[in-house]
Structures are given as C-alpha cells and as structure tokens.
N, C-alpha and C. Protein backbone atom coordinates (compact mmCIF):
# COMPACT_ATOMS: atom_id res chain seq x y z
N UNK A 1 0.82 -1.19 0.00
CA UNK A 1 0.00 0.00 0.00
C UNK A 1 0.87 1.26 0.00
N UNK A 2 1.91 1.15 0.71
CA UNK A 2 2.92 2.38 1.02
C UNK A 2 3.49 2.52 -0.56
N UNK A 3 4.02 1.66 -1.09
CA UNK A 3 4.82 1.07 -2.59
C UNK A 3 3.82 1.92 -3.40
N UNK A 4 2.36 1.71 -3.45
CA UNK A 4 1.05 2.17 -4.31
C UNK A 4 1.27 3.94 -3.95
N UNK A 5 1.53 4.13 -3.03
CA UNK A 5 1.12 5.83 -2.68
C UNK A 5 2.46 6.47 -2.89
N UNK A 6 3.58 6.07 -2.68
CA UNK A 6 4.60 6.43 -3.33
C UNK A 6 5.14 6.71 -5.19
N UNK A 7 4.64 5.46 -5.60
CA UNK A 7 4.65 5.55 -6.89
C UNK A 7 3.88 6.34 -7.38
N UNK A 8 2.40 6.29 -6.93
CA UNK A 8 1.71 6.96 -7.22
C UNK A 8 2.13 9.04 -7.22
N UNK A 9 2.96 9.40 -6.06
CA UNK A 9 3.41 10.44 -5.74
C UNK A 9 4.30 10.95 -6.57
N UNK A 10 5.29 10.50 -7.27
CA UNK A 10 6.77 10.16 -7.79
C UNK A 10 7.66 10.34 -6.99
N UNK A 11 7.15 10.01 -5.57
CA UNK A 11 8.09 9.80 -4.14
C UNK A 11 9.11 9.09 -4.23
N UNK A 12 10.60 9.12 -4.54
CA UNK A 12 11.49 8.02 -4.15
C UNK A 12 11.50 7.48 -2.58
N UNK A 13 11.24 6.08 -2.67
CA UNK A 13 11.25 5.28 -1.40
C UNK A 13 12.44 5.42 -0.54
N UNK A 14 12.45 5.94 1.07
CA UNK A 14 13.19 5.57 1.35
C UNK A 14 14.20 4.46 1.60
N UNK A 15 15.63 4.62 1.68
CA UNK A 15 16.34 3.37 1.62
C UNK A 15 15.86 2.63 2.65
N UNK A 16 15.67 2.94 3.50
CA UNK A 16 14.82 2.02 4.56
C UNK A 16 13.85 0.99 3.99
N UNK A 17 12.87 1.54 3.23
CA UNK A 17 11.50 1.36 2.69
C UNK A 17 12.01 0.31 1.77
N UNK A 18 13.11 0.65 0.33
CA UNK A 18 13.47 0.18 -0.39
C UNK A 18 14.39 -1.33 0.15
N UNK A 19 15.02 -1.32 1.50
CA UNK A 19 15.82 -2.72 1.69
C UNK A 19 14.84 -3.41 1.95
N UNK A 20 13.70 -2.69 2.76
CA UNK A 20 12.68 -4.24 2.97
C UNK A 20 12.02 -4.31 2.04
N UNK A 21 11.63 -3.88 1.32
CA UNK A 21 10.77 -4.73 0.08
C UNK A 21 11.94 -5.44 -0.92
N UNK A 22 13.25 -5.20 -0.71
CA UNK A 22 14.09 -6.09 -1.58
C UNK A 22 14.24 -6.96 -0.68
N UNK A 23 14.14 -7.21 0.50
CA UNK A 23 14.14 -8.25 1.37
C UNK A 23 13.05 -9.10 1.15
N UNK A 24 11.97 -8.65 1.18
CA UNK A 24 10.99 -9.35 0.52
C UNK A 24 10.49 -9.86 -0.34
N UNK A 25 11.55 -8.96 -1.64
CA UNK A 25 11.02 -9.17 -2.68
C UNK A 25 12.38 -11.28 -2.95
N UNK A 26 12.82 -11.25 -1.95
CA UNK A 26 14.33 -12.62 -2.29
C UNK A 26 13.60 -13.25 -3.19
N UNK A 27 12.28 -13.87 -3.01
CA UNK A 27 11.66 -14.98 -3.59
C UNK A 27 12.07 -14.82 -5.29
N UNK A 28 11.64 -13.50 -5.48
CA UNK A 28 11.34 -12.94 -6.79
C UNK A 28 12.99 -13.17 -7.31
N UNK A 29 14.10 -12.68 -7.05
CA UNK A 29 15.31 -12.34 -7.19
C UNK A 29 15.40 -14.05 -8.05
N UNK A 30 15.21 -15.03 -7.48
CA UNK A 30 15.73 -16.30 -8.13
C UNK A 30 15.40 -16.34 -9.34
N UNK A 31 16.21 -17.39 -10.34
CA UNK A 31 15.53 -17.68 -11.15
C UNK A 31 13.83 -18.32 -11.41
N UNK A 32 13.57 -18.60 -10.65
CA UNK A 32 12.59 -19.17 -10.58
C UNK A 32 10.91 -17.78 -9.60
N UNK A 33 9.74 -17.66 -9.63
CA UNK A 33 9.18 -16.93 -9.16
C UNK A 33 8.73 -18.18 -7.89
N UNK A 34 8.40 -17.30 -6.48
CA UNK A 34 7.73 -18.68 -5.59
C UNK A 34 6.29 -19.47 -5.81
N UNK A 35 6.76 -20.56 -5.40
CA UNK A 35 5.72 -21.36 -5.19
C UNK A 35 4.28 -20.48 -5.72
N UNK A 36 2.96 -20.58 -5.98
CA UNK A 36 2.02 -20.31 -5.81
C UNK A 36 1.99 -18.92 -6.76
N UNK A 37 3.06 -18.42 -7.42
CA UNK A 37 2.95 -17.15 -7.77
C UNK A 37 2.03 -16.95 -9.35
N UNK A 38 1.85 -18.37 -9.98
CA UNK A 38 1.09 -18.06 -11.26
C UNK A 38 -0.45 -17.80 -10.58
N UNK A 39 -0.78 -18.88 -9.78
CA UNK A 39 -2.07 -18.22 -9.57
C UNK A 39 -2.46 -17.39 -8.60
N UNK A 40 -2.13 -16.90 -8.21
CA UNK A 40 -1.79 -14.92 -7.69
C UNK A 40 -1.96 -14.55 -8.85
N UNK A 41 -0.90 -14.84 -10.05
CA UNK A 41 -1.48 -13.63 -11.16
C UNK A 41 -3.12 -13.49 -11.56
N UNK A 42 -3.34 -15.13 -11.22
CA UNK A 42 -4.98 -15.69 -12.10
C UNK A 42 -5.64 -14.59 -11.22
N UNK A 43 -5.61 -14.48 -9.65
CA UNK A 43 -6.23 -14.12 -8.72
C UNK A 43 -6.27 -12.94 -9.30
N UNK A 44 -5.08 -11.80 -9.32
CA UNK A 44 -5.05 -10.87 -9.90
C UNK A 44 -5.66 -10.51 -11.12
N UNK A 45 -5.57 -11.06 -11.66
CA UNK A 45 -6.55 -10.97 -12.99
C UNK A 45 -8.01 -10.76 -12.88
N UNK A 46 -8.39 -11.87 -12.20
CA UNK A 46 -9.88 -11.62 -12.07
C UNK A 46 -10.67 -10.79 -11.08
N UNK A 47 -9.65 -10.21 -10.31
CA UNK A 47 -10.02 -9.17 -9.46
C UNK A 47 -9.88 -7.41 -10.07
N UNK A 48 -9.18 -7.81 -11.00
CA UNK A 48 -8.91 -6.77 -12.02
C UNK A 48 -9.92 -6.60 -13.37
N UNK A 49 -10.95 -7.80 -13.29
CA UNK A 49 -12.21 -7.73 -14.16
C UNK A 49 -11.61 -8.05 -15.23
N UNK A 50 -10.46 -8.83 -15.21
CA UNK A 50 -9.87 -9.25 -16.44
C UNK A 50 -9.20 -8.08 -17.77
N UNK A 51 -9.44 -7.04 -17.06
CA UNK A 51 -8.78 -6.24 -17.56
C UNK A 51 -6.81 -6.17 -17.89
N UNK A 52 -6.33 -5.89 -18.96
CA UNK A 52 -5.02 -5.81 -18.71
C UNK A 52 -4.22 -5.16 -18.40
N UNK A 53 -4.81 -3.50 -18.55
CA UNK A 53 -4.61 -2.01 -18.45
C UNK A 53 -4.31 -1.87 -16.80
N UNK A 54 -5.52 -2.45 -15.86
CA UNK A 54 -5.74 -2.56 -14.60
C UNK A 54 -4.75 -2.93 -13.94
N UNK A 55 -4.45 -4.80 -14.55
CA UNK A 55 -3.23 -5.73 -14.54
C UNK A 55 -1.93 -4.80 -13.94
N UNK A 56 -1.57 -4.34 -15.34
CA UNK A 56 -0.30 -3.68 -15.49
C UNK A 56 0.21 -2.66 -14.61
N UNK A 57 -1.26 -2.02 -14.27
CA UNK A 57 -0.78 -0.72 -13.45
C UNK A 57 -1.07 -1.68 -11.76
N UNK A 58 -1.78 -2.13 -11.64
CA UNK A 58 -1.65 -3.00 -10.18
C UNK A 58 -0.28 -3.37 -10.31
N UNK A 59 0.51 -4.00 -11.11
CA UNK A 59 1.52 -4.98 -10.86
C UNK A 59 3.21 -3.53 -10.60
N UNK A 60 2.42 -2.53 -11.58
CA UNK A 60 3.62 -1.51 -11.60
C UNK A 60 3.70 -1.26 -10.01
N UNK A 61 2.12 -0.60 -9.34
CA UNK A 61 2.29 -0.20 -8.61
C UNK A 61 2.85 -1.14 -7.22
N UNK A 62 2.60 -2.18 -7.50
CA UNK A 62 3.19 -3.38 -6.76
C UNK A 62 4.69 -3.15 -6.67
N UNK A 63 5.60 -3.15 -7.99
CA UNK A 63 6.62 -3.65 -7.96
C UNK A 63 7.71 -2.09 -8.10
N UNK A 64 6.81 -1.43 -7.91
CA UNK A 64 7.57 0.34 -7.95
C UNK A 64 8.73 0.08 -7.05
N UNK A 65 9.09 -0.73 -5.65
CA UNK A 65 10.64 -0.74 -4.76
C UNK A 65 11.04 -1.77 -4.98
N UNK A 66 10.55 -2.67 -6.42
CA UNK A 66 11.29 -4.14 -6.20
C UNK A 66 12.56 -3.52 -7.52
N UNK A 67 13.36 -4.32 -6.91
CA UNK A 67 14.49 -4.38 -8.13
C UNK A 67 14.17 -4.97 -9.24
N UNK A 68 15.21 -4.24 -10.24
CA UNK A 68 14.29 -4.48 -11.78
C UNK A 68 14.33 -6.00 -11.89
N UNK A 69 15.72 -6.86 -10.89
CA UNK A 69 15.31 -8.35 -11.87
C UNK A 69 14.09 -9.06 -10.97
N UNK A 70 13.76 -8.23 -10.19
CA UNK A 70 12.06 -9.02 -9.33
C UNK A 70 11.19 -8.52 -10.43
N UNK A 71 11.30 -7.20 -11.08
CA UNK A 71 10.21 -6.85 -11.79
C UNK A 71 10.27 -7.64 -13.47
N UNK A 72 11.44 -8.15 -13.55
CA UNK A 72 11.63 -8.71 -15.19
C UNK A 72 11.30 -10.10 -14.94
N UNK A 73 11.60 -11.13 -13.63
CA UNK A 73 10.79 -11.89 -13.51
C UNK A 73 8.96 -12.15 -13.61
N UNK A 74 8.89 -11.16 -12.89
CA UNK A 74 7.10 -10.79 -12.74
C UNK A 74 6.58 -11.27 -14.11
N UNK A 75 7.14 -10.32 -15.18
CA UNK A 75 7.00 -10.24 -16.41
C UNK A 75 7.23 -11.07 -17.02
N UNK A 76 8.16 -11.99 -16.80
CA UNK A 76 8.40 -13.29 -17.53
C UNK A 76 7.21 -14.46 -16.84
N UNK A 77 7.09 -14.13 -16.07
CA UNK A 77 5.41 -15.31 -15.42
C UNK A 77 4.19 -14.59 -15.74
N UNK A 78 4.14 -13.54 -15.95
CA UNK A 78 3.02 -13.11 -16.63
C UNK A 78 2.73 -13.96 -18.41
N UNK A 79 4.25 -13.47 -19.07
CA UNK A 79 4.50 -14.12 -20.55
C UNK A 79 4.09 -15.98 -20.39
N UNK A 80 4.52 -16.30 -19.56
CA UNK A 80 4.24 -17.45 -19.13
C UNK A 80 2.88 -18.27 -19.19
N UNK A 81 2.20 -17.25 -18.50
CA UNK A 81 0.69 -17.57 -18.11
C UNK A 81 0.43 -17.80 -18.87
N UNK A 82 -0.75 -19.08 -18.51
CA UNK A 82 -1.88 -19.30 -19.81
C UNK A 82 -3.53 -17.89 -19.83
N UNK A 83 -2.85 -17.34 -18.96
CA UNK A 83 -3.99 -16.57 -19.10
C UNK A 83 -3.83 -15.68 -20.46
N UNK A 84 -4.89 -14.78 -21.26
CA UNK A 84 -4.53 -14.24 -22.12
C UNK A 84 -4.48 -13.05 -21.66
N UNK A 85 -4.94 -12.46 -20.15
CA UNK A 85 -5.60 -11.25 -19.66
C UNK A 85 -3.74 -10.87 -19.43
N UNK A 86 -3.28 -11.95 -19.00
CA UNK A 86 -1.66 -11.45 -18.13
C UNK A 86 -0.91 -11.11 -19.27
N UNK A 87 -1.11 -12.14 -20.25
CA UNK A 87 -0.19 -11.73 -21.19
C UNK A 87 0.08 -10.89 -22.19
N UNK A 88 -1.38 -9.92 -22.16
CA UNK A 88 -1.55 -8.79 -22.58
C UNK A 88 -1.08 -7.88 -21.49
N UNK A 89 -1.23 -8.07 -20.43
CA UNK A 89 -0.48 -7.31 -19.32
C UNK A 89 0.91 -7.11 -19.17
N UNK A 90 1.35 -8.20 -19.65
CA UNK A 90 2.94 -8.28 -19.69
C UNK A 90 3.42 -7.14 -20.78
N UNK A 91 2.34 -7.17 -22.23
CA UNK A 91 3.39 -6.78 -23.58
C UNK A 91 3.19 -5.08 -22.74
N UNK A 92 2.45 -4.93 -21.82
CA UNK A 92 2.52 -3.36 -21.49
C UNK A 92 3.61 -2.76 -20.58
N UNK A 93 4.69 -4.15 -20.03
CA UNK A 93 5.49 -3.76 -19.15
C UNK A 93 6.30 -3.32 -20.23
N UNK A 94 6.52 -2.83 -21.21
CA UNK A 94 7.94 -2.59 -22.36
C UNK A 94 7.94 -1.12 -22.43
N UNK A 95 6.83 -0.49 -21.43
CA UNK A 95 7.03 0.52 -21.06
C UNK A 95 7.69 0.80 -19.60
N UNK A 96 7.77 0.02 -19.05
CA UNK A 96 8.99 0.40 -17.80
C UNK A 96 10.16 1.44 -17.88
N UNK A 97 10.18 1.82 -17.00
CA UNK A 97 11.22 2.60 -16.96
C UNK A 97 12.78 2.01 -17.00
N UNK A 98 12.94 0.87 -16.64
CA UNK A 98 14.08 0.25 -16.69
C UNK A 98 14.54 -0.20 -17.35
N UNK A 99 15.67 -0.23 -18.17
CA UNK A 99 15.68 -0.89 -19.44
C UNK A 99 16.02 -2.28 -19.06
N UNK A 100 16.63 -2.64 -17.91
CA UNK A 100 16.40 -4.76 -17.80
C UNK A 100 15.24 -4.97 -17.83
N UNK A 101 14.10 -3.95 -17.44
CA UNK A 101 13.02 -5.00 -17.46
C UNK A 101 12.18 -5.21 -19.13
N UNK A 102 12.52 -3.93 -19.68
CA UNK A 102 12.20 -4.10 -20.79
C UNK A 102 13.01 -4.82 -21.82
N UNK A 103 14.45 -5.19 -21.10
CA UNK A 103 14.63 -6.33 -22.24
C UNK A 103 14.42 -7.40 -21.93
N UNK A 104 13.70 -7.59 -20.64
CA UNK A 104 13.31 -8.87 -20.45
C UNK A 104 12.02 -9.20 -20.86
N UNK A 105 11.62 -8.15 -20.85
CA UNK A 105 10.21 -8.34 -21.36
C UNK A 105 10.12 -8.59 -22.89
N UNK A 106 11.21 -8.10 -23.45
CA UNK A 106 11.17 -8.73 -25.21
C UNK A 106 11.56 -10.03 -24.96
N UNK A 107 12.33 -10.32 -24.79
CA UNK A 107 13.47 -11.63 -24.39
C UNK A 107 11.89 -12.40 -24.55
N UNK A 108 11.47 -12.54 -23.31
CA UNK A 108 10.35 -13.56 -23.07
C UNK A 108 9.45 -13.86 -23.93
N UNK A 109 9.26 -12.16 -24.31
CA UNK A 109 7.96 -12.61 -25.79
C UNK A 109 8.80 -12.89 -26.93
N UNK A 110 9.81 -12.94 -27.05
CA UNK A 110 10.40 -13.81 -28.12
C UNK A 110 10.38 -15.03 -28.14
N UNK A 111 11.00 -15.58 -26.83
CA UNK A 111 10.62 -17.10 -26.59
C UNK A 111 9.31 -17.71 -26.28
N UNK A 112 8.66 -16.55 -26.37
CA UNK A 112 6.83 -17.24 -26.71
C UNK A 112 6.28 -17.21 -28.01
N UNK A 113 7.21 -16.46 -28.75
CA UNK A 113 7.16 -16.15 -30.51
C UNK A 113 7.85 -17.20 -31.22
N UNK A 114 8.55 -18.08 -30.17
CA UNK A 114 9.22 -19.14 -31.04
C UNK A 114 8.96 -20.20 -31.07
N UNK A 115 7.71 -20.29 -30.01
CA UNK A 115 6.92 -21.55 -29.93
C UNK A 115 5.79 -21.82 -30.81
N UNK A 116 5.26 -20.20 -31.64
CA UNK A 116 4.08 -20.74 -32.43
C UNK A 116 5.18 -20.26 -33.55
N UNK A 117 5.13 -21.73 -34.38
CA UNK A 117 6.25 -21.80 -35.59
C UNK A 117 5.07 -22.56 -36.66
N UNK A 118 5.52 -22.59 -37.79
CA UNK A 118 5.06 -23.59 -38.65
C UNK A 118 3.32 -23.86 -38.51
N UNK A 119 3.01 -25.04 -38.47
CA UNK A 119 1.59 -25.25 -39.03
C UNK A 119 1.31 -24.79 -37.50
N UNK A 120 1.29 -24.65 -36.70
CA UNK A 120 0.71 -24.36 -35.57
C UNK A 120 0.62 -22.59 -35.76
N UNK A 121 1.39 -22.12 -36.17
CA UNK A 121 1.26 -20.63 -36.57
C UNK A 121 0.53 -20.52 -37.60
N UNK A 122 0.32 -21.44 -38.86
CA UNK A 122 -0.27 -20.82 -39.47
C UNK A 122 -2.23 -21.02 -39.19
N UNK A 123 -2.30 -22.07 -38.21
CA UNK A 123 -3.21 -22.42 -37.95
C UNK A 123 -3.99 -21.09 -36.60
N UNK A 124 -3.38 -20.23 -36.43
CA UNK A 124 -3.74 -19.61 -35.45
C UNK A 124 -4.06 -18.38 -36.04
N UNK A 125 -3.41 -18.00 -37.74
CA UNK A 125 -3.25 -17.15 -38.53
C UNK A 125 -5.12 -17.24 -38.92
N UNK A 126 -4.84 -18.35 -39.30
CA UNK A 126 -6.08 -19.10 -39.97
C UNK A 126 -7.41 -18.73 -39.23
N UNK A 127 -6.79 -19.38 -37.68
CA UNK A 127 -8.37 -18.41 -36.97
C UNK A 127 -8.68 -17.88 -36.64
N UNK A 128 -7.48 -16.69 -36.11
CA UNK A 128 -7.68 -15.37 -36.41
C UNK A 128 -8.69 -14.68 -37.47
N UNK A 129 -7.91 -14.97 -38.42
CA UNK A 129 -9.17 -14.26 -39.63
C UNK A 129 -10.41 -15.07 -39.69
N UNK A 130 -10.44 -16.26 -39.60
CA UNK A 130 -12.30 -16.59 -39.66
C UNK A 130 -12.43 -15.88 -38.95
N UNK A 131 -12.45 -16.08 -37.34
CA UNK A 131 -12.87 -15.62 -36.24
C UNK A 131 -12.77 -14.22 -35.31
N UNK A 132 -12.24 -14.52 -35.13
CA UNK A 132 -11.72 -13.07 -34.67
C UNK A 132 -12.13 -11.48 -35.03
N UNK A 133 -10.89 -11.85 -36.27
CA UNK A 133 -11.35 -10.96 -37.48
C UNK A 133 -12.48 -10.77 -38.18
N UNK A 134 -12.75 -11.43 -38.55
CA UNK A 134 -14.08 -11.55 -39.14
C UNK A 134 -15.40 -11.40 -38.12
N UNK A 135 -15.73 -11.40 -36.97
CA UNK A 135 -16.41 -11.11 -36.32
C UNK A 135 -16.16 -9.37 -36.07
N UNK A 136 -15.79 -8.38 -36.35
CA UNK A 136 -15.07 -7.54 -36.06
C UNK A 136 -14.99 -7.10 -37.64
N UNK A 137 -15.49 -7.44 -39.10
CA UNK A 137 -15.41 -6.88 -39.84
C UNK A 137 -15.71 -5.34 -40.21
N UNK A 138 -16.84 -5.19 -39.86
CA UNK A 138 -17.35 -3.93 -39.73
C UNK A 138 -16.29 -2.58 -39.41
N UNK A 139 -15.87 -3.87 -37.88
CA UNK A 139 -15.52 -2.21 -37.07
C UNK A 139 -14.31 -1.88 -37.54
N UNK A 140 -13.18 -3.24 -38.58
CA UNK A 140 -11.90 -2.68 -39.25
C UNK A 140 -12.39 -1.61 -41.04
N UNK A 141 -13.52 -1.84 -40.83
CA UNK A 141 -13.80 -1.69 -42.20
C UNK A 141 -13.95 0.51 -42.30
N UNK A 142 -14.63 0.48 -40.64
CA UNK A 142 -14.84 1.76 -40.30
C UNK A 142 -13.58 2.52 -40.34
N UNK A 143 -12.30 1.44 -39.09
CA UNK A 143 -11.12 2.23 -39.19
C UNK A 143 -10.74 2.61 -40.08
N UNK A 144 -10.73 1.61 -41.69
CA UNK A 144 -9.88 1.95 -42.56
C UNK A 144 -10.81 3.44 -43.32
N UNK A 145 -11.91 3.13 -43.60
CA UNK A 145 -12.30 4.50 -43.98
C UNK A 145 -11.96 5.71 -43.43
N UNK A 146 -12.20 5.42 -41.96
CA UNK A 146 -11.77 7.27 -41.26
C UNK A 146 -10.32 7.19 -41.68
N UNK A 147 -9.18 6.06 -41.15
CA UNK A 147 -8.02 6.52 -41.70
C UNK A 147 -7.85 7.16 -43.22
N UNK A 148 -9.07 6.31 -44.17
CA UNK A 148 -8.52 6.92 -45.66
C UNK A 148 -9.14 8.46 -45.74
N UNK A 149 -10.31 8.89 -44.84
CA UNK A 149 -10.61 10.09 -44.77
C UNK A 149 -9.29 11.20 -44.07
N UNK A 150 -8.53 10.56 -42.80
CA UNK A 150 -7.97 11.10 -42.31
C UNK A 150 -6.80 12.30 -43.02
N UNK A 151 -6.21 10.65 -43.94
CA UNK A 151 -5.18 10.55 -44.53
C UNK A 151 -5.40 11.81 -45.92
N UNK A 152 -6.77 11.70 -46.41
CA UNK A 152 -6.97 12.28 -47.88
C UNK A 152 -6.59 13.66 -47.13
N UNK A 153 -7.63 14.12 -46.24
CA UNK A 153 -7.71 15.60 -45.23
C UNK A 153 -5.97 15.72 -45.19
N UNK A 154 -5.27 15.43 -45.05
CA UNK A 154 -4.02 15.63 -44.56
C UNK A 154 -3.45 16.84 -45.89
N UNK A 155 -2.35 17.78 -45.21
CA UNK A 155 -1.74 18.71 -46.46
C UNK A 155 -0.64 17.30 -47.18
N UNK A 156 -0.37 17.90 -48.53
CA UNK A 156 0.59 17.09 -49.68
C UNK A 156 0.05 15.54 -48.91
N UNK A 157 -1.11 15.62 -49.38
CA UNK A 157 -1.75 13.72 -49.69
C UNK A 157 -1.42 13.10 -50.49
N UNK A 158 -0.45 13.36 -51.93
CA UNK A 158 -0.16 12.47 -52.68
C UNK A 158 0.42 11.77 -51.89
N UNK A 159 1.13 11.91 -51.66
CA UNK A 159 2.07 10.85 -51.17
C UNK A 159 1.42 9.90 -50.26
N UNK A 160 0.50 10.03 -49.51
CA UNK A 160 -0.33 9.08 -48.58
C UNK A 160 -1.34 8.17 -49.25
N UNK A 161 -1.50 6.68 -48.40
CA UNK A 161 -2.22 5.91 -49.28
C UNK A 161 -3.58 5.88 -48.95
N UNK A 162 -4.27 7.04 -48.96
CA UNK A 162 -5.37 7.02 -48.63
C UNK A 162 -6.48 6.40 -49.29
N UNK A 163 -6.59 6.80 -51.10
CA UNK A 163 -6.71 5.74 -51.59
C UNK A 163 -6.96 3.94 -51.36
N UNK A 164 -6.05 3.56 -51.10
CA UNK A 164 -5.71 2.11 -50.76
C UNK A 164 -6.21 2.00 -49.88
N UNK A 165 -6.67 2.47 -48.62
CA UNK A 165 -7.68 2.42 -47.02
C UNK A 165 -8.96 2.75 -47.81
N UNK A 166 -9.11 3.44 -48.51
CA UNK A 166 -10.32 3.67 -49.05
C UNK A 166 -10.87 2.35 -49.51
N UNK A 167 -9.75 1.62 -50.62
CA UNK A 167 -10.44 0.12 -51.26
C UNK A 167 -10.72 -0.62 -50.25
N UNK A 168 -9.58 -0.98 -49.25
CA UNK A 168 -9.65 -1.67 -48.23
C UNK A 168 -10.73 -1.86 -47.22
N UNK A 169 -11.09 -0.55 -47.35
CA UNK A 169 -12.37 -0.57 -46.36
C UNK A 169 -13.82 -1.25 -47.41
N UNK A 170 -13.49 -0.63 -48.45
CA UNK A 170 -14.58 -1.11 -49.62
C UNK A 170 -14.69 -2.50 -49.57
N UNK A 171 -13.24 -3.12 -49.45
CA UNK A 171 -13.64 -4.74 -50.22
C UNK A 171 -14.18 -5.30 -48.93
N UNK A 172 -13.73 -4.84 -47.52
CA UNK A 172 -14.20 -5.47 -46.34
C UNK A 172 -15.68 -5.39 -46.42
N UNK A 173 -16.07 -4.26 -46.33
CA UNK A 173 -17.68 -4.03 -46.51
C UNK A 173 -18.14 -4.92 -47.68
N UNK A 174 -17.85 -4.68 -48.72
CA UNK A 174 -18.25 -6.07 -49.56
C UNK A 174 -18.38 -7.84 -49.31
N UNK A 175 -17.52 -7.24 -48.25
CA UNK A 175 -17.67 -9.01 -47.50
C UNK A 175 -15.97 -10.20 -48.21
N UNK A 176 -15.24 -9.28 -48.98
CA UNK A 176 -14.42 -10.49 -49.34
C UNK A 176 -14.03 -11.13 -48.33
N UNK A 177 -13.29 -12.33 -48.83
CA UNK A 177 -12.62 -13.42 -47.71
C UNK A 177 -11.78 -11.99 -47.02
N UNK A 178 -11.32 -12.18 -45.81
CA UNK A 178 -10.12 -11.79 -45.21
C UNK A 178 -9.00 -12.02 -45.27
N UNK A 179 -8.82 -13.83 -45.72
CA UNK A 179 -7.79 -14.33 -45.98
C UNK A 179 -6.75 -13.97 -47.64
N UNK A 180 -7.53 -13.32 -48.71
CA UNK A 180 -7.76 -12.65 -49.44
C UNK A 180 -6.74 -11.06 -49.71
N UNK A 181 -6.53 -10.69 -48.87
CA UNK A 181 -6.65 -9.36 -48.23
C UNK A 181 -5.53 -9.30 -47.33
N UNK A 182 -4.27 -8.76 -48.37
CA UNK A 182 -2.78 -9.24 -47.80
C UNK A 182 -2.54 -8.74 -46.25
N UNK A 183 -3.29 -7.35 -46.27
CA UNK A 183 -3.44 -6.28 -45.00
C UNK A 183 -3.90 -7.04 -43.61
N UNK A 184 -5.03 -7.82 -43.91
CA UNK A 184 -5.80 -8.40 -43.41
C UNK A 184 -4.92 -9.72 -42.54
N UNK A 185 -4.19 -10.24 -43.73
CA UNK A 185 -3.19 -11.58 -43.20
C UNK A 185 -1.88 -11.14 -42.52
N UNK A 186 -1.81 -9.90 -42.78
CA UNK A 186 -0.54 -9.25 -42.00
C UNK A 186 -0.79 -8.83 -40.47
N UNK A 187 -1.85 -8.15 -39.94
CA UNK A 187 -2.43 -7.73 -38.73
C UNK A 187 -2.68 -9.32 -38.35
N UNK A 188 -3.57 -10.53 -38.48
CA UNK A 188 -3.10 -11.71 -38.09
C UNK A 188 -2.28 -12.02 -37.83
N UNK A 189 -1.19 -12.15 -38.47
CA UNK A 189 0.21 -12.72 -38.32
C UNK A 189 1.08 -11.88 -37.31
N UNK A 190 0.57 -10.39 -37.48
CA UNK A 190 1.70 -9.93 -36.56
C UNK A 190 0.82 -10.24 -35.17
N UNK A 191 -0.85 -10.52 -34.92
CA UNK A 191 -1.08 -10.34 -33.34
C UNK A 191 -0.58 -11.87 -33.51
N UNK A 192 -0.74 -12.77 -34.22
CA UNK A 192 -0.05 -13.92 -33.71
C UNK A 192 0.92 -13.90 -32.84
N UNK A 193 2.25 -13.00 -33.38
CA UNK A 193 3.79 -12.84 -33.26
C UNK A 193 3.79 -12.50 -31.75
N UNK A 194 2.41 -11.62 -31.57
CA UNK A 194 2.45 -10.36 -30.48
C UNK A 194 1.84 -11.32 -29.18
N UNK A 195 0.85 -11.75 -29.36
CA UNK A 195 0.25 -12.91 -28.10
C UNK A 195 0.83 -14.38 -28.16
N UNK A 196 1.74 -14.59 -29.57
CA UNK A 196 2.52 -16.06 -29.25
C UNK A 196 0.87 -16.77 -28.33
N UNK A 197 0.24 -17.14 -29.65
CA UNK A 197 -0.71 -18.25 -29.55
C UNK A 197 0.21 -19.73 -29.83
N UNK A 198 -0.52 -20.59 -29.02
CA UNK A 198 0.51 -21.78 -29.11
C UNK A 198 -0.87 -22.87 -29.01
C-alpha cells in the first residue's frame, strides 16, 4: 500500500522502505518466481475484471521498490501464463522505466514467438481471420475508412495511401474473404507474433 502511494506520488522510497521490500522481494530475485505465484497472477486478474490495463498498473504499482530483476521476472510469469488477460499485461510492461526489465520483457515474448512456428502458426493465422477478425469486420472496415478520410484531409496527400484504405475498407464491406486481403493476413500474423498463440 505504502509502494502504491509512493509511486503513485513520484516519491522516491526511502532506503529504509526500499531494503525491505528487496528483502521481501528474495523470492522474486531467483531464477525461478515462488511457489504459488502463477495463480496470484490468475487471482489478480480476475479481481482486475480481467482487464489488462488494470493488470499492469496493479503490478507496476506493486513492484515500484522491487528491483528491476524481481520486476523482469514478474514479467516473464506473466509471458508465461496461460492466461490471455496477463499476457496482454505483460506486452505493457515494455514501457517500464528500466531498461532490464524491458529487455526482459522482449526476451520472453520472443521465446513465446518461437513456440508458435510452422503449421501451428499458421493455424492460429487461420483463426484469427475466420474468427476473430471476421467477427469484427465492420468495425476494421470503419477504421480503414476514417483513416482513408484522415489521410486524404491531410496537407501534400499524394504521397499518402489514402486511396488504398479507401479500397480496403470497400472490399471489407463487400464481405471479401479476409484471408484474401494481404493487409488483413498481415495484422493476423503480426497479433499472432504479439500474443505467441501456441
């Protein structure tokens, strides 16, 4: 609670303040996070309404006096989780202030990017766009229009492809496949890359 009102302040903790929560934080320091700590995150999660935004800033404000490798662990058991709520929580720690924790936080989602490979990636590509995507046609179909409106409105528009958001939004509204629709298979593939579905 003290950790929460400090951070919250942009109070630096006293060293006092700061040895015991690194005292506390030992568990975290190992390679390993303690016993019981994935489902704490679950707990966390669902007390957070499954939100990830919530997640992230609970866990910041949590870990505001832990040392960065307690906080790059955190983050690597978040990446971990089978939850999807944490692991959207995690890709938001790459805003930390620290740069170990943010390269740990790539580090990890790399090695969760290297697990969906081959037919298992492309199979996640795959249902992405039925599903996902395609449930959700509409509302990409809107973005791309305001962007091609945005884009036309803009000064020296040649150069912008506003145009091309314009079709894009057209052929969606028309209903083509998604799979179809190189734009379409690219935003798949990269949230693939990004949530490392496995």
């Amino acid at each position: 609670m003290l950790g929460s009102a400090l951070h919250r302040a942009g109070i630096p903790a006293s060293a006092e303040f700061a040895a015991a929560l690194e005292q506390s934080a030992a568990g975290f320091v190992a390679d390993e996070a303690p016993t019981g700590f994935a489902a704490m995150l679950e707990d966390l999660a669902s007390q957070c309404g499954d939100d990830p935004f919530m997640v992230a800033s609970m866990l910041a404000e949590t870990g505001h006096g832990l040392p960065a490798q307690a906080r790059s662990l955190m983050v690597v058991e978040q990446i971990r989780s089978a939850s999807a709520v944490m692991r959207d929580a995690a890709t938001l720690q790459m805003l930390d202030p620290d740069p170990e924790v943010r390269r740990a936080t790539a580090a990890a989602l790399q090695a969760r990017v290297a697990g969906a490979r081959g037919r298992q990636r492309a199979k996640a590509v795959k249902y992405l766009l039925q599903s996902v995507l395609e449930q959700r046609r509409e509302r990409w179909a809107e973005h791309f229009l305001l962007t091609a409106l945005w884009l036309k409105e803009a000064p020296d528009n040649a150069a912008l492809p506003w145009r091309e958001f314009a079709i894009l939004a057209r052929a969606l509204a028309d209903g083509h496949d998604l799979s179809d629709i190189a734009l379409m298979r690219e935003i798949a593939d990269r949230t693939v890359s990004v949530l490392a579905f496995e």
